[in-house]
PDB file of N, CA and C in Angstrom:
ATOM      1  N   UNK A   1       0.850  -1.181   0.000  1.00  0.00           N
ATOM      2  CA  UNK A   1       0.000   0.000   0.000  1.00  0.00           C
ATOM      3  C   UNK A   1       0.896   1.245   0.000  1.00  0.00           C
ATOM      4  N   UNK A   2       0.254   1.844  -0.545  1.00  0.00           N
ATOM      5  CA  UNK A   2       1.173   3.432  -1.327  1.00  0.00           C
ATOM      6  C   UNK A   2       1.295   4.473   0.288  1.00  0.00           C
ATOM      7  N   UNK A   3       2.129   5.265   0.871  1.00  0.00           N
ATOM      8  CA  UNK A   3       1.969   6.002   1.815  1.00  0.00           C
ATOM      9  C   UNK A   3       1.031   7.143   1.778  1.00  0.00           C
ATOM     10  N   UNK A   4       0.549   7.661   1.079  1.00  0.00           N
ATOM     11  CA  UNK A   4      -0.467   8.350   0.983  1.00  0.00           C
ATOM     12  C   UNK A   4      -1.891   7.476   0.672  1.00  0.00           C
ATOM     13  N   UNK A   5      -3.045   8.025   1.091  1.00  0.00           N
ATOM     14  CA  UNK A   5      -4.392   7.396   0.595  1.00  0.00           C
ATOM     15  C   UNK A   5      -5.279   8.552   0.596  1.00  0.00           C
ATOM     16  N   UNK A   6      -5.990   8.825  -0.882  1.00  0.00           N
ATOM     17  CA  UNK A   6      -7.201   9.839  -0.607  1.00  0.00           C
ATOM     18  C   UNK A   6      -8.349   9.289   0.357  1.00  0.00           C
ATOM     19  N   UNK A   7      -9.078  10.291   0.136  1.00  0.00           N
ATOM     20  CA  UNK A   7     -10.447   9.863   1.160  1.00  0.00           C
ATOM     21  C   UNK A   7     -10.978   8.982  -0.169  1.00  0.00           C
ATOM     22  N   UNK A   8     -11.467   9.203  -1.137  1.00  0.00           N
ATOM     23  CA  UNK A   8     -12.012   8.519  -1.565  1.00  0.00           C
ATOM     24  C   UNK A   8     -11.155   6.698  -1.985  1.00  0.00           C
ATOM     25  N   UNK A   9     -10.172   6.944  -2.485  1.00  0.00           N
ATOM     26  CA  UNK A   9      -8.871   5.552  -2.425  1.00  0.00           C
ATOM     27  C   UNK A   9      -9.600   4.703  -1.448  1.00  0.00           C
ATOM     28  N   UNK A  10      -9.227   5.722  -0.023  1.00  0.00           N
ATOM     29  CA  UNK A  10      -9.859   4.733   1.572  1.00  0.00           C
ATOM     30  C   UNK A  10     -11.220   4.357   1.177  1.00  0.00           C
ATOM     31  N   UNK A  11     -12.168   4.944   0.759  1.00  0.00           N
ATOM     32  CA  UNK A  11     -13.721   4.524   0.495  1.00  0.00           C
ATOM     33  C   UNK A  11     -13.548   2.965  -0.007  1.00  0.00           C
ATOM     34  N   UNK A  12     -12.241   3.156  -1.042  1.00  0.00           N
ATOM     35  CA  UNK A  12     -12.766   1.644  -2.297  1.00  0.00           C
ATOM     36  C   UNK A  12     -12.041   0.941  -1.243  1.00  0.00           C
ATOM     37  N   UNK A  13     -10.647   1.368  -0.262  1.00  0.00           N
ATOM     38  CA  UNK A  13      -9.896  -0.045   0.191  1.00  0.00           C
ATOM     39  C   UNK A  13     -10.765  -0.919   0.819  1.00  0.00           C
ATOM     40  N   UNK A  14     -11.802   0.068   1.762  1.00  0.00           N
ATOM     41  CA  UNK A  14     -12.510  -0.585   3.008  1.00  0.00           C
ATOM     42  C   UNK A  14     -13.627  -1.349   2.173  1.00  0.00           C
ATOM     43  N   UNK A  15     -14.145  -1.036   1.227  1.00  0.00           N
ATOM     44  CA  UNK A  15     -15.317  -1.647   0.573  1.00  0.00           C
ATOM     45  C   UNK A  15     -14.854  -2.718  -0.041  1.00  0.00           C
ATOM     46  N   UNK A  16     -13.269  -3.104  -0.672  1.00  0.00           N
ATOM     47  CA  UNK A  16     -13.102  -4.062  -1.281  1.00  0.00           C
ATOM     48  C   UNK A  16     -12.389  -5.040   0.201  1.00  0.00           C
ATOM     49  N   UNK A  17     -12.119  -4.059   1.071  1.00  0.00           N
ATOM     50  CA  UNK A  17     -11.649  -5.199   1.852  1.00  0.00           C
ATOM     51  C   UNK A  17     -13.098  -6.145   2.718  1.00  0.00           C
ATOM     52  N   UNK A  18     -14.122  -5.410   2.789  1.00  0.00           N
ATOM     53  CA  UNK A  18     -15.446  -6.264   3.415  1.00  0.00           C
ATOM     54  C   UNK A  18     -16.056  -6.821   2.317  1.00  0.00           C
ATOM     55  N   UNK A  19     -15.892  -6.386   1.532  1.00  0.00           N
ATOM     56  CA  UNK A  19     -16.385  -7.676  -0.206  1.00  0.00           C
ATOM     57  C   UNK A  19     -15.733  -8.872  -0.181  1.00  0.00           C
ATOM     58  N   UNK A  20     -14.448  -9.027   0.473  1.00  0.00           N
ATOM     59  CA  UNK A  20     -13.715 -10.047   0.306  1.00  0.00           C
ATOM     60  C   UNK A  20     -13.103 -10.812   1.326  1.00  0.00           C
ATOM     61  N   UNK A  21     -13.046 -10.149   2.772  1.00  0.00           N
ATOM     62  CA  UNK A  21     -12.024 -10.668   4.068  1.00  0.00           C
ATOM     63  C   UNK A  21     -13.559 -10.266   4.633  1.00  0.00           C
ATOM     64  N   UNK A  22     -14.490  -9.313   5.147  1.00  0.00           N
ATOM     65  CA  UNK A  22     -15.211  -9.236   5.739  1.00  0.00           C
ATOM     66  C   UNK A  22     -16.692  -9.605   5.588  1.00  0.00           C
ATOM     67  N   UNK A  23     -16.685 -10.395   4.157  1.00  0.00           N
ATOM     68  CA  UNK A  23     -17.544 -10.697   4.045  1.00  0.00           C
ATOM     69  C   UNK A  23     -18.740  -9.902   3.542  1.00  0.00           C
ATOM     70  N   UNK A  24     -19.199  -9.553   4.454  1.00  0.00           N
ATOM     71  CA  UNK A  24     -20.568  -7.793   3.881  1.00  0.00           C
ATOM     72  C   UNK A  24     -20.281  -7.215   5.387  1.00  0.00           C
ATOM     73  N   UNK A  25     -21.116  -6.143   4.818  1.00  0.00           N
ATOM     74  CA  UNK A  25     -21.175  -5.014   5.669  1.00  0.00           C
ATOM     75  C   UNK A  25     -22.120  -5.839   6.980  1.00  0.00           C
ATOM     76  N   UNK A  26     -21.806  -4.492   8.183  1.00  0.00           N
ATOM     77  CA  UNK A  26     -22.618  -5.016   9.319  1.00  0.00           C
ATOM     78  C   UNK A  26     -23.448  -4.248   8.699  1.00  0.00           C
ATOM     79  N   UNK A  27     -25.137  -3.870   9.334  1.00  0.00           N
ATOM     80  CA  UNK A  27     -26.157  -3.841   9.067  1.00  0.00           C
ATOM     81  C   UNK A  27     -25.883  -1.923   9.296  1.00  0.00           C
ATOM     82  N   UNK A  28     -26.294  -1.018   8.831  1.00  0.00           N
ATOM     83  CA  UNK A  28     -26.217   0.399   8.893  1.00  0.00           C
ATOM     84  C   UNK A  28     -26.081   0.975  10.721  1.00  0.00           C
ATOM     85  N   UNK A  29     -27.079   0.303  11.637  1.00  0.00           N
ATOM     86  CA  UNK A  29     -27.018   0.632  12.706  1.00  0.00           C
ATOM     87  C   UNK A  29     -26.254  -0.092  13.982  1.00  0.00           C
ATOM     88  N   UNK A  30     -25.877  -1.516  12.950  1.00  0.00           N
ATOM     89  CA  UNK A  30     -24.581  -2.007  13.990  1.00  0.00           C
ATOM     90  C   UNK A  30     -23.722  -1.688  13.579  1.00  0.00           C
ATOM     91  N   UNK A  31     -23.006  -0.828  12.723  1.00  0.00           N
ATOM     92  CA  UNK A  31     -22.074   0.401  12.245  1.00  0.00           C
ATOM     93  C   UNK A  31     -22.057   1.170  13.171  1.00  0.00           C
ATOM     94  N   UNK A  32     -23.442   2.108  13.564  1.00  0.00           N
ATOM     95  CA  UNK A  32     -23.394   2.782  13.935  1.00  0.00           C
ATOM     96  C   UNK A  32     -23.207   2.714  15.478  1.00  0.00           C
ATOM     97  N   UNK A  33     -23.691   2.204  16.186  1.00  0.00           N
ATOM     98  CA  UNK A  33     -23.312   1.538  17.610  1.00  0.00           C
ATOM     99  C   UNK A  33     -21.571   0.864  18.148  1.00  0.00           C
ATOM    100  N   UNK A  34     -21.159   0.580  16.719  1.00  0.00           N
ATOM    101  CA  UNK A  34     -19.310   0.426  16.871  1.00  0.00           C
ATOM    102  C   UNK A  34     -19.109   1.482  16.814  1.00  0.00           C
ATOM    103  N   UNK A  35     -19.399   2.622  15.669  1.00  0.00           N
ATOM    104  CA  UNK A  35     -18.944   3.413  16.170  1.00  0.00           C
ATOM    105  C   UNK A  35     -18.549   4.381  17.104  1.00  0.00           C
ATOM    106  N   UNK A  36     -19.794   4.259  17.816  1.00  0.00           N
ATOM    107  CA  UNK A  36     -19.868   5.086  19.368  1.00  0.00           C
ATOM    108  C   UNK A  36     -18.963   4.061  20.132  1.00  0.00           C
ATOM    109  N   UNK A  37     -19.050   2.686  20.483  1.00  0.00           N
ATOM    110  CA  UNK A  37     -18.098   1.980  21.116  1.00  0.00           C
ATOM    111  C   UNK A  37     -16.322   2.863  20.295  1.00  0.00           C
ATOM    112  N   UNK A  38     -15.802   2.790  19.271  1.00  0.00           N
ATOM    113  CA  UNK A  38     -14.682   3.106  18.796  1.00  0.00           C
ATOM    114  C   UNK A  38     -14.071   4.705  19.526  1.00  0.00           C
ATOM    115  N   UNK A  39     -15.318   5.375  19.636  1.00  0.00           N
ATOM    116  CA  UNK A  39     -15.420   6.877  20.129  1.00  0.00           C
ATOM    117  C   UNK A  39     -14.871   7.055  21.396  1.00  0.00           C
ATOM    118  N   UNK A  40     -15.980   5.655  22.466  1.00  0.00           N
ATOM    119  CA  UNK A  40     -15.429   5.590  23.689  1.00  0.00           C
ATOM    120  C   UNK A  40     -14.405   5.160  23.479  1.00  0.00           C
ATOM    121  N   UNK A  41     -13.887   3.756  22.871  1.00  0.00           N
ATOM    122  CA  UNK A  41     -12.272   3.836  23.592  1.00  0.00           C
ATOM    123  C   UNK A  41     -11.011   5.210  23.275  1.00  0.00           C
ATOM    124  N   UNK A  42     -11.743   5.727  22.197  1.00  0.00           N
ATOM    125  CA  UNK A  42     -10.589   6.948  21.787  1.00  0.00           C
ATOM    126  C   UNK A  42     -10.702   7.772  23.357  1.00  0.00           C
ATOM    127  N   UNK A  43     -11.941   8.535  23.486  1.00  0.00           N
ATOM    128  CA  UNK A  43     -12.629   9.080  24.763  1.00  0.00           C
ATOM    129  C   UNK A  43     -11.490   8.488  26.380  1.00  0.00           C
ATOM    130  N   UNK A  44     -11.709   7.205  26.313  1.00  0.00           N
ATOM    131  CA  UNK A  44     -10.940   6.360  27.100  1.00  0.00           C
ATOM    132  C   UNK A  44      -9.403   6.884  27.522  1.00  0.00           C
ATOM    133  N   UNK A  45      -8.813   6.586  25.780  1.00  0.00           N
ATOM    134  CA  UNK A  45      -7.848   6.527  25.866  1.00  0.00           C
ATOM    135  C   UNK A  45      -6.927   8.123  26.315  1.00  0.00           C
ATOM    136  N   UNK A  46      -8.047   9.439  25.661  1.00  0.00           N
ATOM    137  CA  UNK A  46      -7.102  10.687  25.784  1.00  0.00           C
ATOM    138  C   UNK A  46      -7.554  10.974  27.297  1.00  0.00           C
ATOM    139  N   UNK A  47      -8.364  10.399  28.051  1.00  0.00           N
ATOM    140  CA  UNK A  47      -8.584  11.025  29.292  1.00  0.00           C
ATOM    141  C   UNK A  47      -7.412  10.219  29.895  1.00  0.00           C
ATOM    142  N   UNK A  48      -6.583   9.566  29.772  1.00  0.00           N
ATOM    143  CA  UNK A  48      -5.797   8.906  30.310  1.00  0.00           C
ATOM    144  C   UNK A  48      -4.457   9.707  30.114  1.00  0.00           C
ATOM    145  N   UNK A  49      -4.461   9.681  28.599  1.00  0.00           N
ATOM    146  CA  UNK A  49      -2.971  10.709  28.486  1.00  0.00           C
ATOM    147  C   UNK A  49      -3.262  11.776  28.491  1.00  0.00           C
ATOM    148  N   UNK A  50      -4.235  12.577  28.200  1.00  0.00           N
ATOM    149  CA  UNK A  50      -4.226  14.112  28.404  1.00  0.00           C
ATOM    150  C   UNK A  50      -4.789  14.568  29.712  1.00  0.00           C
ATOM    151  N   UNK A  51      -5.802  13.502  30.399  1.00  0.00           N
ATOM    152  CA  UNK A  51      -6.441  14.529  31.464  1.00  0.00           C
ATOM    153  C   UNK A  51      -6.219  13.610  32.517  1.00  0.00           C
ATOM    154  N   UNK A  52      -6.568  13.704  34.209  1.00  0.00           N
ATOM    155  CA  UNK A  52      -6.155  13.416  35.119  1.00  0.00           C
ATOM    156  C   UNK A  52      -6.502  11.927  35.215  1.00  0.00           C
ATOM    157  N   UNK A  53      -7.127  11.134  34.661  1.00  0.00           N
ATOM    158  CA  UNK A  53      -7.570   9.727  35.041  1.00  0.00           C
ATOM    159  C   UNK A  53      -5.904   8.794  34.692  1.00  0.00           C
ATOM    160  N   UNK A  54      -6.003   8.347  35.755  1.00  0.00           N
ATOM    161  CA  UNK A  54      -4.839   7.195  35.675  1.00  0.00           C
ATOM    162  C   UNK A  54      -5.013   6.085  34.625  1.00  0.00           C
ATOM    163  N   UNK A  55      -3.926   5.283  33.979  1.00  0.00           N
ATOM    164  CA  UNK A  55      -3.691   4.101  33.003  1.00  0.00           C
ATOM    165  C   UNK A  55      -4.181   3.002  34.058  1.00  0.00           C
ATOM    166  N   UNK A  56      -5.218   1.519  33.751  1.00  0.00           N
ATOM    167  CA  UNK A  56      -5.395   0.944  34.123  1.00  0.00           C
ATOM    168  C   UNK A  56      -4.567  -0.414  33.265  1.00  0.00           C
ATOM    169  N   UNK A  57      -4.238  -1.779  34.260  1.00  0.00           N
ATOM    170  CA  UNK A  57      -3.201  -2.195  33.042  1.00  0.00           C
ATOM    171  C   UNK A  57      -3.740  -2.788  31.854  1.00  0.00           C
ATOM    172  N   UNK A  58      -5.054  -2.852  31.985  1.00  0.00           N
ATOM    173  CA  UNK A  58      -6.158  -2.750  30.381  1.00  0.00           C
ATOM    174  C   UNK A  58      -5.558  -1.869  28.768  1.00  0.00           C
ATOM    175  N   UNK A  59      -5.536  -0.729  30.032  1.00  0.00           N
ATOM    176  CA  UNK A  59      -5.597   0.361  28.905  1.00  0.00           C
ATOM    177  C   UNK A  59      -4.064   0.951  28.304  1.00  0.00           C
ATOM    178  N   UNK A  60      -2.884   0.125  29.005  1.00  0.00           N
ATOM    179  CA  UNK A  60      -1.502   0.140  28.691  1.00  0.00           C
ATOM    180  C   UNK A  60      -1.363  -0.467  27.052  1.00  0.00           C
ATOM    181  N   UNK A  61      -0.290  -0.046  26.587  1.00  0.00           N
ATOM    182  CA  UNK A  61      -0.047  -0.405  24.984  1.00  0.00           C
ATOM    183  C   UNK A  61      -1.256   0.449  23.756  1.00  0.00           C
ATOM    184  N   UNK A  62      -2.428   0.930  24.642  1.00  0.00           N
ATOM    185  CA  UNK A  62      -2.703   1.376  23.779  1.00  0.00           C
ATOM    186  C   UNK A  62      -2.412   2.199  22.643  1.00  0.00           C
ATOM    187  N   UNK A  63      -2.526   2.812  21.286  1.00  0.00           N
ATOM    188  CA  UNK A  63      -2.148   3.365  20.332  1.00  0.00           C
ATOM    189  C   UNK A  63      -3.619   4.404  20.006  1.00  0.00           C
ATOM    190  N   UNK A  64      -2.646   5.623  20.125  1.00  0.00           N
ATOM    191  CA  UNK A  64      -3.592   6.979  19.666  1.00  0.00           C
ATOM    192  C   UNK A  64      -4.280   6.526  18.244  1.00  0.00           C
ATOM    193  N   UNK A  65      -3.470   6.624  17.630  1.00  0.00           N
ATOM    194  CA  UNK A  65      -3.806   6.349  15.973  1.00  0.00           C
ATOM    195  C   UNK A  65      -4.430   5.412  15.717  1.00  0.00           C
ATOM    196  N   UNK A  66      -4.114   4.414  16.249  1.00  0.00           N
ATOM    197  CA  UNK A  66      -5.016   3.018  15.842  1.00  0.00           C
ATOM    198  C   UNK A  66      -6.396   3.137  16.420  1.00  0.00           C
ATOM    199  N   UNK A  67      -6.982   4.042  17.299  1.00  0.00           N
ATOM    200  CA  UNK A  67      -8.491   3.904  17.961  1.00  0.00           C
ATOM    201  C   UNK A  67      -8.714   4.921  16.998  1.00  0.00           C
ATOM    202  N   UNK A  68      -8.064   6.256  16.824  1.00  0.00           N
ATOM    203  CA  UNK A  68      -8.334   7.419  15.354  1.00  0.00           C
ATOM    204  C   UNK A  68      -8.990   6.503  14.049  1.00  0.00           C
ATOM    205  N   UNK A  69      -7.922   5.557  13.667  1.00  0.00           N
ATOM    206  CA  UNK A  69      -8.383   4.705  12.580  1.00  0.00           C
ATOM    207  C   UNK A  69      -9.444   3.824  12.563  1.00  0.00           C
ATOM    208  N   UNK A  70      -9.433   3.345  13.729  1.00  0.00           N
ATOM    209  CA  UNK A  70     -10.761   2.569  14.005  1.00  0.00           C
ATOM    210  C   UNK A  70     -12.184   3.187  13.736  1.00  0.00           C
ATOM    211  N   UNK A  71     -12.156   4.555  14.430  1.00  0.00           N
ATOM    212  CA  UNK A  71     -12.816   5.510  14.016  1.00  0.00           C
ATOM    213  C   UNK A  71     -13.277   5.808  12.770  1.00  0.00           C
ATOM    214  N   UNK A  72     -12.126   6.205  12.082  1.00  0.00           N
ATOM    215  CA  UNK A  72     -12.439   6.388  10.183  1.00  0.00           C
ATOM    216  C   UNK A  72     -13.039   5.538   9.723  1.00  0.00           C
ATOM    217  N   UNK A  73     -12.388   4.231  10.059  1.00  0.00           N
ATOM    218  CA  UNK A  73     -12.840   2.441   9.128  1.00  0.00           C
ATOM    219  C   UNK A  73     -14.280   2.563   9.247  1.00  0.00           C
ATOM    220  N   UNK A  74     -14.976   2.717  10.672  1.00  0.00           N
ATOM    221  CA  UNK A  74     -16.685   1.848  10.401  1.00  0.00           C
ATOM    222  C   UNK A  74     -16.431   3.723  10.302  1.00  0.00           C
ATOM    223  N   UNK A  75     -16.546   4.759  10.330  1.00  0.00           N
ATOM    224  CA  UNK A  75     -17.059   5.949   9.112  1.00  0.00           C
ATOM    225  C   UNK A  75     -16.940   5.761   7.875  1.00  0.00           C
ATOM    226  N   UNK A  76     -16.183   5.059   7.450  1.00  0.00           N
ATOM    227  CA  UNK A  76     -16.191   4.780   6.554  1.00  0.00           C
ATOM    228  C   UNK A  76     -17.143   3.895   5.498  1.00  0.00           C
ATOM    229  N   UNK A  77     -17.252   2.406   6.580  1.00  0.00           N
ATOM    230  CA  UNK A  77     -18.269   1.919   5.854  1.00  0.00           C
ATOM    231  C   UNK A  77     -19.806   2.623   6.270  1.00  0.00           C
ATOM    232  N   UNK A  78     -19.650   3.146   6.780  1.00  0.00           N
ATOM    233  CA  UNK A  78     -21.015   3.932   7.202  1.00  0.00           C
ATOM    234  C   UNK A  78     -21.239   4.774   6.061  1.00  0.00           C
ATOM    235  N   UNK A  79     -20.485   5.508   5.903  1.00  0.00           N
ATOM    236  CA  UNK A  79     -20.258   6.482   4.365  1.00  0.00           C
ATOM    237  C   UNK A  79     -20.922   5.482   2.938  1.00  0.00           C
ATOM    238  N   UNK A  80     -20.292   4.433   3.079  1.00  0.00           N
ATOM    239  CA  UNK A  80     -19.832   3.686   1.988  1.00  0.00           C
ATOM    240  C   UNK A  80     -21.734   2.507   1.851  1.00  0.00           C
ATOM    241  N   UNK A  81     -22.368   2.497   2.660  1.00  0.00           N
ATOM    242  CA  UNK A  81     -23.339   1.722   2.935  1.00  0.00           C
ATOM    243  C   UNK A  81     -24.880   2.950   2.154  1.00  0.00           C
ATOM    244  N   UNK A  82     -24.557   3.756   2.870  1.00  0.00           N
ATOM    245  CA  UNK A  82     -25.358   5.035   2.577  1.00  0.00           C
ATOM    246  C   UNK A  82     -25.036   5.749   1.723  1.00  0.00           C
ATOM    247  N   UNK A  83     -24.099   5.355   0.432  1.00  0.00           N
ATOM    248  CA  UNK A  83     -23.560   6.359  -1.036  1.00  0.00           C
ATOM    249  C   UNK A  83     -23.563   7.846  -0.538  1.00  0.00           C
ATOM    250  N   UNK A  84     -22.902   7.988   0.568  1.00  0.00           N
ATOM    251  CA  UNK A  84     -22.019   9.103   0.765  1.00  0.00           C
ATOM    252  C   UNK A  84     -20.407   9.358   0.712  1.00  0.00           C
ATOM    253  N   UNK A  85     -20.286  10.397  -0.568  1.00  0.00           N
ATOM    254  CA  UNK A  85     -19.071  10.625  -1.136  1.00  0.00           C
ATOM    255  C   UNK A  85     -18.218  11.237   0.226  1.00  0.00           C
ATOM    256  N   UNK A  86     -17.077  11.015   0.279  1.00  0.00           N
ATOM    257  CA  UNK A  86     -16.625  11.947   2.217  1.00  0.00           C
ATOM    258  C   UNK A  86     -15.943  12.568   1.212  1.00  0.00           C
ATOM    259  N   UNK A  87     -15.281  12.342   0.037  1.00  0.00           N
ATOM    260  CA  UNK A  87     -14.355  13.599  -0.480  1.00  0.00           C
ATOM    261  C   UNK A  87     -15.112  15.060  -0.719  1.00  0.00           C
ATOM    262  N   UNK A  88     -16.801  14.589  -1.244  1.00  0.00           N
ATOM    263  CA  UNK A  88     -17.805  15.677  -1.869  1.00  0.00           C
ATOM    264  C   UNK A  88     -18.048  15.905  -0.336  1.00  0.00           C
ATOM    265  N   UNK A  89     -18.088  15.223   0.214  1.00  0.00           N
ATOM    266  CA  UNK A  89     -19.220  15.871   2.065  1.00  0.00           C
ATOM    267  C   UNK A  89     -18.165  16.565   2.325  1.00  0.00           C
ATOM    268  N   UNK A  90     -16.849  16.509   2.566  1.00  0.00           N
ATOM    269  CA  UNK A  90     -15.696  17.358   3.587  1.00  0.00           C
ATOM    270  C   UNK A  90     -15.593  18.730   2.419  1.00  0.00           C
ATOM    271  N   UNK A  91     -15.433  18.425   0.973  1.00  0.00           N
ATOM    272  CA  UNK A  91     -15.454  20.360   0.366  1.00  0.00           C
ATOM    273  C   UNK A  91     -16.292  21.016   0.427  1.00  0.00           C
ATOM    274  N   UNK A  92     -17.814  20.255   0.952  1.00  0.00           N
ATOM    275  CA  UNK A  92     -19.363  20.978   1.375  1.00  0.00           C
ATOM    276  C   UNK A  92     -19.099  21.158   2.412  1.00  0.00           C
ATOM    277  N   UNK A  93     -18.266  20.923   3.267  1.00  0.00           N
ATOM    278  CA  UNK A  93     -18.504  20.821   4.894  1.00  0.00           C
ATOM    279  C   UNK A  93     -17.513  22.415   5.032  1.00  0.00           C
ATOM    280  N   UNK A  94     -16.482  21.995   4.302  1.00  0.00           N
ATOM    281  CA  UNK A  94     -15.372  23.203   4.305  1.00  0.00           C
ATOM    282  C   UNK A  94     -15.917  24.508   3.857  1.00  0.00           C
ATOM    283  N   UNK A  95     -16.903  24.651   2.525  1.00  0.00           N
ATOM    284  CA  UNK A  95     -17.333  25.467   2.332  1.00  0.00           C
ATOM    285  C   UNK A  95     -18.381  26.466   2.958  1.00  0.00           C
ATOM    286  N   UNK A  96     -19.315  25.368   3.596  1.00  0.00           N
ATOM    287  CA  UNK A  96     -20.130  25.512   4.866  1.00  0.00           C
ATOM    288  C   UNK A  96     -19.556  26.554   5.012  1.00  0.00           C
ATOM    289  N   UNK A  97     -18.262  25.575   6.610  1.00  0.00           N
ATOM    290  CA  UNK A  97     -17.483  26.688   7.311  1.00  0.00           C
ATOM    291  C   UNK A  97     -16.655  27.877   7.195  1.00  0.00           C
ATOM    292  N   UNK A  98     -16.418  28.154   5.725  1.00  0.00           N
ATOM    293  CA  UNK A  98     -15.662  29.083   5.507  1.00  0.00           C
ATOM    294  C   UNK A  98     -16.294  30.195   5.098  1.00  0.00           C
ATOM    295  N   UNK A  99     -17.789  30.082   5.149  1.00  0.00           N
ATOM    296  CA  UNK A  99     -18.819  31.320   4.963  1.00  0.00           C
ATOM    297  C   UNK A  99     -19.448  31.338   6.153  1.00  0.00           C
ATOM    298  N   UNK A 100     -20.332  30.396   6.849  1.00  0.00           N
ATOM    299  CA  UNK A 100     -20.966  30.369   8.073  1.00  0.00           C
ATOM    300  C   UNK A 100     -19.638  31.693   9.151  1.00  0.00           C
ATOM    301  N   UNK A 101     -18.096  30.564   8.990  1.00  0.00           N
ATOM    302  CA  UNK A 101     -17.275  30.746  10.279  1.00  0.00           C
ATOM    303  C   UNK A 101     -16.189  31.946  10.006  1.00  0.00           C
ATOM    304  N   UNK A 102     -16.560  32.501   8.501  1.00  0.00           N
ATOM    305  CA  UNK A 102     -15.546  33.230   7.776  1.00  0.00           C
ATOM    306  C   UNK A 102     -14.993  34.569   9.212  1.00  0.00           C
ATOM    307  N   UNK A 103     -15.511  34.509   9.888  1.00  0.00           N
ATOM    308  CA  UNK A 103     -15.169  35.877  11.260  1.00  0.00           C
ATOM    309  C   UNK A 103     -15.283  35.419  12.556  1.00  0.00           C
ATOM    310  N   UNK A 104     -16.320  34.060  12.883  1.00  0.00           N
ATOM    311  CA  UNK A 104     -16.828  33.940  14.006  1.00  0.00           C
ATOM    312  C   UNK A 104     -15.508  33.218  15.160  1.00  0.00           C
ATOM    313  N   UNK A 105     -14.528  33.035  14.732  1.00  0.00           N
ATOM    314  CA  UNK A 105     -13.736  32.417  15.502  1.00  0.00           C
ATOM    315  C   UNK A 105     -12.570  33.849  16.209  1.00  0.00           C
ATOM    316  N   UNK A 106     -12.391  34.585  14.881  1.00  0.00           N
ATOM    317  CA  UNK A 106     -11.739  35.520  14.887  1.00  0.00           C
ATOM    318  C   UNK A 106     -12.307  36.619  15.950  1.00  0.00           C
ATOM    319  N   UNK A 107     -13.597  36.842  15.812  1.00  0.00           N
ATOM    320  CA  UNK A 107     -14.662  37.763  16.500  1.00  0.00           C
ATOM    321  C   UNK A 107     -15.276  37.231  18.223  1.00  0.00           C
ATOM    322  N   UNK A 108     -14.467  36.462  18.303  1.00  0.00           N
ATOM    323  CA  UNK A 108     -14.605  35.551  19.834  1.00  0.00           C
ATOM    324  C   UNK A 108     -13.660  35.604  20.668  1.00  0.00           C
ATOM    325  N   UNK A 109     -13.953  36.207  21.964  1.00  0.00           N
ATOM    326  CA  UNK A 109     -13.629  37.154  22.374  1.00  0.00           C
ATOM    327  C   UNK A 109     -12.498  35.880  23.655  1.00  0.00           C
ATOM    328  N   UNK A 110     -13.647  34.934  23.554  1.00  0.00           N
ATOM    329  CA  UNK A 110     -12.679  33.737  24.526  1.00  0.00           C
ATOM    330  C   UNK A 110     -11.366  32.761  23.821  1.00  0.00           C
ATOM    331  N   UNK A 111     -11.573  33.496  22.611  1.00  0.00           N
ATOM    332  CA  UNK A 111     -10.128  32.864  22.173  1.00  0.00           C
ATOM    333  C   UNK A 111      -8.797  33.868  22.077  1.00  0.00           C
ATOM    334  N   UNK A 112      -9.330  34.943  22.865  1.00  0.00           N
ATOM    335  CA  UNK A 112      -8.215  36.020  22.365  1.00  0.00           C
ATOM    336  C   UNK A 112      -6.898  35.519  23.607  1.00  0.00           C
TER     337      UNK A 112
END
């Protein structure tokens, strides 16, 4: 695999990899229920290294990136189940924000 991957590239890897190693997709809403499980362990994991909760020896070896990715993967097939483009949703999403937010971050007074 090439070191770079577009968003859309990732769309076809994950779809050809559950066509073929995973068999089919889980069902749209047991997607969606991993994903909130994937959320918590990320959740889990930064209250451990960033905020005051102690490492339990469960939660040792864990990897930032790999619960991040876990994350993307079932977004992904979630994306990919429901013919949502993430390359077309993130330049709508960007565009959104860059008219909605074009001042509002700048104009906020708790980030100064």
């Amino acid at each position: 695999m090439k070191n770079e991957i577009t968003i859309s590239e990732a769309q076809e890897l994950v779809d050809r990899w559950i066509k073929t190693v995973g068999v089919r997709y889980f069902n749209e809403l047991t997607n969606m229920t991993i994903l909130m499980e994937e959320v918590g362990e990320l959740a889990r994991l930064m209250a451990r290294t960033y905020g005051e909760q102690s490492f339990k020896e469960s939660d040792k070896g864990k990897d930032l990136g790999d619960e991040m990715a876990d994350i993307l993967w079932v977004l992904i097939c979630l994306a990919n189940q429901t013919g949502v483009d993430l390359t077309e949703a993130l330049r709508n999403n960007m565009d959104k924000k860059n008219i909605r937010d074009a001042t509002r971050h700048k104009d906020n007074e708790k980030l100064k």
